[in-house]
Protein backbone atom coordinates (compact mmCIF):
# COMPACT_ATOMS: atom_id res chain seq x y z
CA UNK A 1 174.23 22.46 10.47
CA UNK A 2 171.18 22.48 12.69
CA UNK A 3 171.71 24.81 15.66
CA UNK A 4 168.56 24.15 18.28
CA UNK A 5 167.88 27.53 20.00
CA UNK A 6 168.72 25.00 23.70
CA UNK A 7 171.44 22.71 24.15
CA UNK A 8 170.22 21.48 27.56
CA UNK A 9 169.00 17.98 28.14
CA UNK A 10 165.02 17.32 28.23
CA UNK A 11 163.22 14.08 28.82
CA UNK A 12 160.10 13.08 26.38
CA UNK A 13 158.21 10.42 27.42
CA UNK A 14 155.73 9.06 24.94
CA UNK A 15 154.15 5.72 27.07
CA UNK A 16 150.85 5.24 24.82
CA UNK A 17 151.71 5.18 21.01
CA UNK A 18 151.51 8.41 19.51
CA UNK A 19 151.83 9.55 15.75
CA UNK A 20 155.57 9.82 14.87
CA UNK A 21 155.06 13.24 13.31
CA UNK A 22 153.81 14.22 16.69
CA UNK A 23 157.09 13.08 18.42
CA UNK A 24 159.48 14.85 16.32
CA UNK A 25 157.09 18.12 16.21
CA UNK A 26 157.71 18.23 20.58
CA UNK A 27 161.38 17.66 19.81
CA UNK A 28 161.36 20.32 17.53
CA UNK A 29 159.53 22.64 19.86
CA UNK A 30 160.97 21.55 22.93
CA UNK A 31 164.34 22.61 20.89
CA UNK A 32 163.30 25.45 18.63
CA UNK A 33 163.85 24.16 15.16
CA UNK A 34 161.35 23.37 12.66
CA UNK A 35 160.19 20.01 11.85
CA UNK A 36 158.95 19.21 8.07
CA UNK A 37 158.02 15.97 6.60
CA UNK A 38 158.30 14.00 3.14
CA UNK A 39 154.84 13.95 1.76
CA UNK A 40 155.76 10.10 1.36
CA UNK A 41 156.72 9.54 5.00
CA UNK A 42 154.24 7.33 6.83
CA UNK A 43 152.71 8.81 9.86
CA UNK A 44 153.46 5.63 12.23
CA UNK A 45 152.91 5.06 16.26
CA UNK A 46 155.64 4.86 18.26
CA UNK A 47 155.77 4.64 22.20
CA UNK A 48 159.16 6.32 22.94
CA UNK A 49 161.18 7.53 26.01
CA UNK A 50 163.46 10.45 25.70
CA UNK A 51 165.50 10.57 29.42
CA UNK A 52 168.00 13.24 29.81
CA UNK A 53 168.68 13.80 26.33
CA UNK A 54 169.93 16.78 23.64
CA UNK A 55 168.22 17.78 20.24
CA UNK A 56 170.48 15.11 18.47
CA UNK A 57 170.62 12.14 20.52
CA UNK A 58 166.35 12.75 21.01
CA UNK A 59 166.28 12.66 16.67
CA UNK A 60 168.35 10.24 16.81
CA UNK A 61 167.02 7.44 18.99
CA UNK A 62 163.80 8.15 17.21
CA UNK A 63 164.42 7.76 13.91
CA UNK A 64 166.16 4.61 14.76
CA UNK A 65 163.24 3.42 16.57
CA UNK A 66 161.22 4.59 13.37
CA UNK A 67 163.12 3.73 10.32
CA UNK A 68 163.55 7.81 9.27
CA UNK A 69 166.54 9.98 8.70
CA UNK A 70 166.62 14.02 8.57
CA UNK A 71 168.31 16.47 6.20
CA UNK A 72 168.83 19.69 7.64
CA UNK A 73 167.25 22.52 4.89
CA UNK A 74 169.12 25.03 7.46
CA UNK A 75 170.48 25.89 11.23
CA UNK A 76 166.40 25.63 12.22
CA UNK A 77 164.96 23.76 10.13
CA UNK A 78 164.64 19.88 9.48
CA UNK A 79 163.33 17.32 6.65
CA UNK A 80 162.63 13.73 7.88
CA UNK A 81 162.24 11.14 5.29
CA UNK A 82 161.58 7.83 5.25
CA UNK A 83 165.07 5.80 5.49
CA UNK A 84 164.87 3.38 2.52
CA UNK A 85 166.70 2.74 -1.22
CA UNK A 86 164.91 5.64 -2.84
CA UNK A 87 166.03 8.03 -0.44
């Protein structure tokens, strides 16, 4: 089970498209958990905005947005793969 070092609510606001990788990586260090990725996983833009939101909603609204899911390797560290048959 992922346990983020906060539990507080930040906002992320990502207005221009930015590199998906680069999202989750100031989720993960806005939260204190590390962030890997599939060497398959597409490094996509996304324009995103995070208001007043934990560690798991944040992944969460992302991944939706970007068609990913995470595995968590342990309580601080995170895999996110691309969300298709294969995987």
């Amino acid at each position: 089970m992922l346990n983020p070092k906060s539990q507080d609510p930040i906002t992320l606001n990502f207005p221009k498209p930015k590199p998906v990788k680069e999202i989750y990586e100031a989720i993960g260090k806005a939260y204190g958990f590390n962030v890997l990725f599939d060497p398959k996983l597409k490094d996509n833009e996304l324009q995103i905005e995070l208001t007043d939101v934990t560690a798991e909603r944040a992944l969460e609204i992302t991944m939706q947005s970007a068609g990913h899911f995470y595995k968590v390797l342990d309580e601080h560290s995170i895999i996110i793969i691309e969300d298709n048959p294969q995987n």
